[in-house]
N, C-alpha and C. Protein backbone atom coordinates (compact mmCIF):
# COMPACT_ATOMS: atom_id res chain seq x y z
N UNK A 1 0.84 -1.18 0.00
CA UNK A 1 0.00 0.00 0.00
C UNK A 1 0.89 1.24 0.00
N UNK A 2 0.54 2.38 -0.97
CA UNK A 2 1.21 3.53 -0.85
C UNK A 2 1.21 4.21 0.35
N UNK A 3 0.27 4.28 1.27
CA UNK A 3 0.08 4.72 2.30
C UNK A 3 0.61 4.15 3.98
N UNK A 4 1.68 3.37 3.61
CA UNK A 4 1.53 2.22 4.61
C UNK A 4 2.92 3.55 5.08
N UNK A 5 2.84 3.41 5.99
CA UNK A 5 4.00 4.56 6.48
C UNK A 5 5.85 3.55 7.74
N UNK A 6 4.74 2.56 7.88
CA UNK A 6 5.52 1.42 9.44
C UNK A 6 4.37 0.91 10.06
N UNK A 7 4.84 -0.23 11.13
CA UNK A 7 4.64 -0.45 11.85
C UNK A 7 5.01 -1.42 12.90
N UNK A 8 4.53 -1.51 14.20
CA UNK A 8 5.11 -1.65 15.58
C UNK A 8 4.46 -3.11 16.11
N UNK A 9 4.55 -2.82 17.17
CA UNK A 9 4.02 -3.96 18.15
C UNK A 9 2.41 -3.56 18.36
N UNK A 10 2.12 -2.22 18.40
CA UNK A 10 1.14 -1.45 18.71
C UNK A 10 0.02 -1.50 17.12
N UNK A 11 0.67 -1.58 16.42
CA UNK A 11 -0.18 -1.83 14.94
C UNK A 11 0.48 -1.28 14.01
N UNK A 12 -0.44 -0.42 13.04
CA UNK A 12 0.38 -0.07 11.89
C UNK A 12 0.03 1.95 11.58
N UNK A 13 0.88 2.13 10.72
CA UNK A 13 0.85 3.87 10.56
C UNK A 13 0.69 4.06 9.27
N UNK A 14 -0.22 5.03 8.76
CA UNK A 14 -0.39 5.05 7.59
C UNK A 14 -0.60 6.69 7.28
N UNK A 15 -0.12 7.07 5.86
CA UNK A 15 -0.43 8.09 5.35
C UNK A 15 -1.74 8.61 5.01
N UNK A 16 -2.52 9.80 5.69
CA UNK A 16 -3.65 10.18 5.24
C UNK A 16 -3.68 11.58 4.80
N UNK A 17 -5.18 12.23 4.06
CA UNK A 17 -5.00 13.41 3.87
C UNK A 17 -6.70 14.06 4.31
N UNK A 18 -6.58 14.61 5.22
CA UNK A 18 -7.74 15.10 5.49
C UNK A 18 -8.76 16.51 4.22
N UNK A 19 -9.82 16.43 4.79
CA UNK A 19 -10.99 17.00 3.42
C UNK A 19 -10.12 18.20 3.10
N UNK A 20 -9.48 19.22 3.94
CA UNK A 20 -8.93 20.17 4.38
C UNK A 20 -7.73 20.23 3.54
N UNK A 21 -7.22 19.61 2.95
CA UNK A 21 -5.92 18.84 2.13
C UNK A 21 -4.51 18.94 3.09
N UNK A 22 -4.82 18.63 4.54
CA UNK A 22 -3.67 18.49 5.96
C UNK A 22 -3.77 17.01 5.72
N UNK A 23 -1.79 16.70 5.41
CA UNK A 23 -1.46 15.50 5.43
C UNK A 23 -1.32 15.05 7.28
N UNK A 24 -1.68 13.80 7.11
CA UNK A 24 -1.88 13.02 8.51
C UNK A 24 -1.49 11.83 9.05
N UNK A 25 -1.28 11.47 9.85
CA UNK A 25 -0.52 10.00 10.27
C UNK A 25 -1.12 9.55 10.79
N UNK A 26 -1.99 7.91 10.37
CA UNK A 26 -3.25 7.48 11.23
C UNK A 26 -2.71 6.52 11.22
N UNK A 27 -2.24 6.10 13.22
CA UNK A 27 -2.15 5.04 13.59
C UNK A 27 -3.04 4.48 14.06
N UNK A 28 -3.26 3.18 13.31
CA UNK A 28 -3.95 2.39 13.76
C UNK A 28 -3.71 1.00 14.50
N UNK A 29 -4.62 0.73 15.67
CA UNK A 29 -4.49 0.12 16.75
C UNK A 29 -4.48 -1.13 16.37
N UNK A 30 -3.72 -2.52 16.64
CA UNK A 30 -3.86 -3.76 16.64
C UNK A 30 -4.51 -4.11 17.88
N UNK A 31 -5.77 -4.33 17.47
CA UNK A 31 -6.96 -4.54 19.08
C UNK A 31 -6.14 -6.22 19.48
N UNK A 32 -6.00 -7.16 18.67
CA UNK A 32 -5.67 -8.17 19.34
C UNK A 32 -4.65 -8.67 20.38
N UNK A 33 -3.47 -7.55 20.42
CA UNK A 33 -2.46 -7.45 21.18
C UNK A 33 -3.42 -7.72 22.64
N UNK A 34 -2.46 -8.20 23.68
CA UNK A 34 -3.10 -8.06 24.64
C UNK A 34 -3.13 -6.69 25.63
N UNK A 35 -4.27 -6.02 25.97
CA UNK A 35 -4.62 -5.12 26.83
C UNK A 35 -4.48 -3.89 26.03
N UNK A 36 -4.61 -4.09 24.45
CA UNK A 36 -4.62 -2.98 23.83
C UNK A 36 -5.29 -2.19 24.02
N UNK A 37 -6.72 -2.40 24.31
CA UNK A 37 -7.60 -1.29 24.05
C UNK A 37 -7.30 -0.18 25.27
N UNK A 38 -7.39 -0.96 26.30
CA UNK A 38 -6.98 -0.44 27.78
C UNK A 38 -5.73 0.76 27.61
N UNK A 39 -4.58 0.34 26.90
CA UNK A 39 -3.28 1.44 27.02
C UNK A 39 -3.89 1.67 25.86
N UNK A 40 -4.92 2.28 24.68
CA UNK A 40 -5.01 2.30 24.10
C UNK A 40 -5.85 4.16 24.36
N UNK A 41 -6.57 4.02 25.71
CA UNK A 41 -7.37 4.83 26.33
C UNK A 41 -6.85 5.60 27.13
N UNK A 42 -6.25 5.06 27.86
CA UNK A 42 -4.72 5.59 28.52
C UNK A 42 -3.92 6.82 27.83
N UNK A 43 -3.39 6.14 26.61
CA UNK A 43 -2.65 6.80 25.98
C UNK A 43 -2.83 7.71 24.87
N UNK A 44 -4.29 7.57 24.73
CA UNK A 44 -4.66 8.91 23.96
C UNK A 44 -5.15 9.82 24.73
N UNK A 45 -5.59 9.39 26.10
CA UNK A 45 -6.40 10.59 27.47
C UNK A 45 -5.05 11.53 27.13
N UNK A 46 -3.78 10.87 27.76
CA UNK A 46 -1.71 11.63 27.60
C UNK A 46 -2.05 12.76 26.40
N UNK A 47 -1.75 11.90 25.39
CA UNK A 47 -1.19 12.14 24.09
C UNK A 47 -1.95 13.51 23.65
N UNK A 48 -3.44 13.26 24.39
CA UNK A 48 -4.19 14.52 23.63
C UNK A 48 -4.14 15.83 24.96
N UNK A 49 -3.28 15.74 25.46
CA UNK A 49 -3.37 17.20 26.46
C UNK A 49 -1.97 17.25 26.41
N UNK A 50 -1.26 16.85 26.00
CA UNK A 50 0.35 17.30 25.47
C UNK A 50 0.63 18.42 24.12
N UNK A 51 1.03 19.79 25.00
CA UNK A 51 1.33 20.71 24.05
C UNK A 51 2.17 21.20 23.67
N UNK A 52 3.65 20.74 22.99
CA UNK A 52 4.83 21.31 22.86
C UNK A 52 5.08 21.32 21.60
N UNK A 53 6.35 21.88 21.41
CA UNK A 53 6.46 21.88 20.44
C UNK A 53 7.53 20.95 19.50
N UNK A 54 8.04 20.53 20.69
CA UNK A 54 8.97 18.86 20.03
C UNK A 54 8.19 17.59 20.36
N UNK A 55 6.79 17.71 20.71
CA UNK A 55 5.83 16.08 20.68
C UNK A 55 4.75 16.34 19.76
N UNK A 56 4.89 14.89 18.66
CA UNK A 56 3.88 14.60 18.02
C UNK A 56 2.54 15.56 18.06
N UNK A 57 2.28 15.86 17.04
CA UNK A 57 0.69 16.79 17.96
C UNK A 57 -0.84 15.46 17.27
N UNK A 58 -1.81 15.03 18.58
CA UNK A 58 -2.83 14.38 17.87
C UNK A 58 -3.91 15.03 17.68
N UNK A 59 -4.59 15.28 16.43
CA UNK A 59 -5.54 15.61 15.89
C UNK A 59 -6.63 15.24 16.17
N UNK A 60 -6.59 14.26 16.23
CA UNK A 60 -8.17 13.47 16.59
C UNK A 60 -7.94 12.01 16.84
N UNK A 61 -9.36 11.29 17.44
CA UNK A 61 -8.91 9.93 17.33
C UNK A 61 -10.06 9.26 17.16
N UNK A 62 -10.03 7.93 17.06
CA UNK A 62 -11.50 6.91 16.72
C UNK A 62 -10.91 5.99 17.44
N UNK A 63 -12.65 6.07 18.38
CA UNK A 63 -12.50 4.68 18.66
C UNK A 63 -13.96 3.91 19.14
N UNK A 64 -13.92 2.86 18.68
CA UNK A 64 -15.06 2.01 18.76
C UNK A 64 -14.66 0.90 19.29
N UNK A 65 -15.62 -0.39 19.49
CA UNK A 65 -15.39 -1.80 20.25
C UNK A 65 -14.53 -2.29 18.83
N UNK A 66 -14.41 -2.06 18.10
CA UNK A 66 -13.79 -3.15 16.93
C UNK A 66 -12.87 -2.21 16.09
N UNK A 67 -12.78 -0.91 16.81
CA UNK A 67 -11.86 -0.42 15.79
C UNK A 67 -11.00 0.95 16.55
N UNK A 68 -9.77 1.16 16.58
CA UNK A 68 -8.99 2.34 17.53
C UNK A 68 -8.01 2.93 16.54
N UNK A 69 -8.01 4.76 16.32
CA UNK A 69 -7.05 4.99 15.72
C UNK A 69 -6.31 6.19 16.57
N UNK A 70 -5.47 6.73 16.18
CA UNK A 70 -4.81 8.23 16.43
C UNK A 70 -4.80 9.08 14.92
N UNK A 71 -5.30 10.43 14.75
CA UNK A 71 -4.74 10.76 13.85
C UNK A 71 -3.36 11.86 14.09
N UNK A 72 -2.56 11.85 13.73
CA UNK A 72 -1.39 12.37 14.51
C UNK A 72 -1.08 13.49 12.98
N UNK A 73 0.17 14.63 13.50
CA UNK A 73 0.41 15.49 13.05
C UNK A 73 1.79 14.00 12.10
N UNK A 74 1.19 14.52 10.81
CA UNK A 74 2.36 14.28 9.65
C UNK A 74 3.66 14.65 9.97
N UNK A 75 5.09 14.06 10.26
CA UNK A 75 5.97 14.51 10.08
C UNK A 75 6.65 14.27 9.00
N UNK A 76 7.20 14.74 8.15
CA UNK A 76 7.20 14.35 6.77
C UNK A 76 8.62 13.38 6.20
N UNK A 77 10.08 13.81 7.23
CA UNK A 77 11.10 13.38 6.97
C UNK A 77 11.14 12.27 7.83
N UNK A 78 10.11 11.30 7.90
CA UNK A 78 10.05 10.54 8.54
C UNK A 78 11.22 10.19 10.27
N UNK A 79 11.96 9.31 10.36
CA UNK A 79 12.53 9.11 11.45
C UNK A 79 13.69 8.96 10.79
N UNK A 80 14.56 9.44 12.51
CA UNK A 80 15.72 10.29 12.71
C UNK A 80 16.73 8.63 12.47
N UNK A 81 15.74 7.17 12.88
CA UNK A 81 16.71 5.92 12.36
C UNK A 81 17.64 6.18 10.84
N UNK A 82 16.07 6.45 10.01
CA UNK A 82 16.62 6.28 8.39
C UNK A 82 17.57 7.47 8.16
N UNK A 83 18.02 8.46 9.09
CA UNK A 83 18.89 9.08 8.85
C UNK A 83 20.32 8.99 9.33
N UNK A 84 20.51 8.25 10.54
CA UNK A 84 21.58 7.34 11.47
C UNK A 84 21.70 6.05 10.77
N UNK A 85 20.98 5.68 9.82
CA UNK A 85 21.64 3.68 9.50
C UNK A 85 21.27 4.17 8.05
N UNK A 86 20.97 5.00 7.33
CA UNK A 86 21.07 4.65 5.36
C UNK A 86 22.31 5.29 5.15
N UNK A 87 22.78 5.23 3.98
CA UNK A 87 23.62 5.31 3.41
C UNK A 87 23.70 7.01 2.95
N UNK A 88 22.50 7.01 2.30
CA UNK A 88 22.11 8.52 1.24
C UNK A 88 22.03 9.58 2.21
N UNK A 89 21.45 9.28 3.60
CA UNK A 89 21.05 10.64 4.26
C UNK A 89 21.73 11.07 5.28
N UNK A 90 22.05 12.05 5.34
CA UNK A 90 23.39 12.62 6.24
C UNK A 90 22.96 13.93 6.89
N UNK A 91 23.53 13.48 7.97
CA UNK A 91 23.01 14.84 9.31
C UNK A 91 24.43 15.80 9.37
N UNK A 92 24.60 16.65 9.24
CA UNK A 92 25.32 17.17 9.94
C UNK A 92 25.67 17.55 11.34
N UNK A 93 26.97 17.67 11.76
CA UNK A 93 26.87 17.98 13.35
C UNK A 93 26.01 18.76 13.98
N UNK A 94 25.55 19.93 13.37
CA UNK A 94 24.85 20.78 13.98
C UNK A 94 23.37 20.41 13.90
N UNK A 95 23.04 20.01 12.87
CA UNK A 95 21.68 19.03 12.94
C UNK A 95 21.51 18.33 13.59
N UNK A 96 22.59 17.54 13.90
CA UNK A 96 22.28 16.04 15.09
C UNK A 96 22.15 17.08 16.39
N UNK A 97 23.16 18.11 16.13
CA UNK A 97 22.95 18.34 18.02
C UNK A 97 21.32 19.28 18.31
N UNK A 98 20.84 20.41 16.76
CA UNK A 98 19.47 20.22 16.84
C UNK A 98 18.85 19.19 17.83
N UNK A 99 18.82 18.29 16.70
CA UNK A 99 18.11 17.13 16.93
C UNK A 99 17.97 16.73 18.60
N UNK A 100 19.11 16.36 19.12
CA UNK A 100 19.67 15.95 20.36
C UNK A 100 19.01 17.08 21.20
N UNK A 101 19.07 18.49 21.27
CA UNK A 101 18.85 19.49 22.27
C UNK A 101 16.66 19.65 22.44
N UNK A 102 16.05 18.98 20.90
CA UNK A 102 14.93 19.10 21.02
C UNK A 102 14.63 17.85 21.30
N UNK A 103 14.91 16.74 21.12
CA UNK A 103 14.19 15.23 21.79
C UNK A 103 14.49 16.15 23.66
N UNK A 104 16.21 16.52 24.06
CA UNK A 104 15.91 16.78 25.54
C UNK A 104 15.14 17.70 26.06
N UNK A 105 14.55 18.35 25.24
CA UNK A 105 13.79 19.46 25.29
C UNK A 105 11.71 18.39 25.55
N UNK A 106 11.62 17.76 25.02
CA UNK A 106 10.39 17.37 24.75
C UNK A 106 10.68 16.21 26.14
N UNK A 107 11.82 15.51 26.52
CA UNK A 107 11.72 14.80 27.52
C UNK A 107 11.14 15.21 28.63
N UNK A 108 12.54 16.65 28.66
CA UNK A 108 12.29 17.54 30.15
C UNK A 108 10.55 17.86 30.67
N UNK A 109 10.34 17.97 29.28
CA UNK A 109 8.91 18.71 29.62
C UNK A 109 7.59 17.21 30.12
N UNK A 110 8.39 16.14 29.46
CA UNK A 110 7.17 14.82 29.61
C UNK A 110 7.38 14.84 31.40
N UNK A 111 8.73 14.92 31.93
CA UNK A 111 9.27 14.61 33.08
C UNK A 111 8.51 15.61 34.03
N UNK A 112 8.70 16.87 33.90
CA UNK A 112 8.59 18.16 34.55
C UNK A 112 7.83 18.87 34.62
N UNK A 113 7.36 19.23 33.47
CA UNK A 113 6.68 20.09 32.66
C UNK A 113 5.32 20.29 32.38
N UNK A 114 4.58 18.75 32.18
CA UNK A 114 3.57 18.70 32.35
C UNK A 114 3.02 18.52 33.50
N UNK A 115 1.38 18.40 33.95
CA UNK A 115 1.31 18.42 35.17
C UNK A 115 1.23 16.92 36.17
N UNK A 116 1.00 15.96 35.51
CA UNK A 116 1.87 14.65 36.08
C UNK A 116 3.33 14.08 34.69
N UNK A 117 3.80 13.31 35.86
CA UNK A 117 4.92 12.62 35.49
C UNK A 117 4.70 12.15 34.51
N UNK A 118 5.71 12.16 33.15
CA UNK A 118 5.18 11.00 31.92
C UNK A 118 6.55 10.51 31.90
N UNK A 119 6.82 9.04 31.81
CA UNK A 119 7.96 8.51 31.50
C UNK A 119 7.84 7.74 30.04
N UNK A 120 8.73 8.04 29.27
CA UNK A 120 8.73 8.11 27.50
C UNK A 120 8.83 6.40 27.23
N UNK A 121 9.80 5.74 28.47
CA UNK A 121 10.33 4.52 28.26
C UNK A 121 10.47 3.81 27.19
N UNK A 122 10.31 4.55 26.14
CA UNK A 122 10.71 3.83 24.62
C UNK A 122 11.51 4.60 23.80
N UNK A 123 12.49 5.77 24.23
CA UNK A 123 13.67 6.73 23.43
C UNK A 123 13.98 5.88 22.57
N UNK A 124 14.22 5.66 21.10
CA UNK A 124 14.95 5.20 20.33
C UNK A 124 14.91 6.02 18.75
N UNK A 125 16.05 6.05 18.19
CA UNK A 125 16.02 6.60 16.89
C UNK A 125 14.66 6.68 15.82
N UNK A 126 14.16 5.28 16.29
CA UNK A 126 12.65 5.43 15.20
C UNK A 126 11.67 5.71 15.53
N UNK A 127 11.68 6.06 16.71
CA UNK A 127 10.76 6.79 17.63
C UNK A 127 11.04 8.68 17.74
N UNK A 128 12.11 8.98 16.92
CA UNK A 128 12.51 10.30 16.95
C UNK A 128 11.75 10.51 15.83
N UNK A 129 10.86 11.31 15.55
CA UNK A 129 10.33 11.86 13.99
C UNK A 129 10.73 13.06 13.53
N UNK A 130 11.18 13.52 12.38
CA UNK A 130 11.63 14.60 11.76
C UNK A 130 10.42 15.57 11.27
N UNK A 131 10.59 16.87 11.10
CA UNK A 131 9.67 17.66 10.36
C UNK A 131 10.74 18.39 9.45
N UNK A 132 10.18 19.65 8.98
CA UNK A 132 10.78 19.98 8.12
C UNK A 132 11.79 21.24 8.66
N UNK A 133 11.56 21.68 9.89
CA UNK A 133 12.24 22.57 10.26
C UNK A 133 13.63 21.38 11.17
C-alpha cells in the first residue's frame, strides 16, 4: 500500500489526507495485542493534552469496540533511524545536536513540565520523527 507509512508492536501507521488537504498519520491500533484497548485509552487521554512543540501533535482519534485509531500530526522526513543507519542521508553535526537538544527538550517537559509525570520509556532513533524545520 502507498500509504503504509511502518509499523510496531502497537499496529500499523499510515499516510492520510484530510478534506482540508492536511497531510496526517493514522495510527492504527492492533486490538488483538493483549490489553490494547486499555493502554489504548490511557494513551490517547496523555497524548491529547500534550502541548509542545517537540511532541507529536494528535488531531483526533476513533474509537469504537472493533476499531482504535490516532490521527497524529504528519511529520514528513520521517525518522531520525533512516537518517543514522542509510547510506544517502546525512546529518550534519549541527543538525544532530538540533536534533539531540529538542528530543531533551520534549523529555524535560514529559518529566517536569507537564502536570503529572510521563515517562517516555521507549527513546529510540525510530521513535525520533523529523519535520521539516
Amino acid at each position: 500500500d502507498a500509504n503504509f507509512l511502518g509499523s510496531g508492536s502497537f499496529g500499523s501507521v499510515y499516510k492520510g489526507i484530510l478534506t482540508d488537504g492536511t497531510t496526517v498519520a493514522v495510527r492504527v491500533l492492533n486490538l488483538s495485542s493483549d490489553g490494547a484497548s486499555k493502554n489504548f485509552d490511557i494513551e490517547c487521554n496523555v497524548m491529547c493534552q500534550i502541548r509542545h512543540r517537540n511532541h507529536v501533535r494528535v488531531i483526533t482519534s476513533c474509537s469504537s469496540a472493533d476499531f482504535k485509531a490516532l490521527v497524529l500530526q504528519y511529520m514528513p522526513l520521517g525518522s531520525l533511524e533512516v537518517y543514522l543507519h542509510s547510506g544517502g542521508n546525512h546529518l550534519n553535526l549541527f543538525r544532530r545536536l538540533d536534533i539531540m537538544i529538542d528530543a531533551a527538550c520534549a523529555l524535560e517537559y514529559l518529566h517536569h513540565g507537564y502536570s503529572e509525570t510521563i515517562v517516555h520509556s521507549d527513546l529510540k532513533p525510530s521513535n525520533v520523527l523529523l519535520d521539516e524545520n
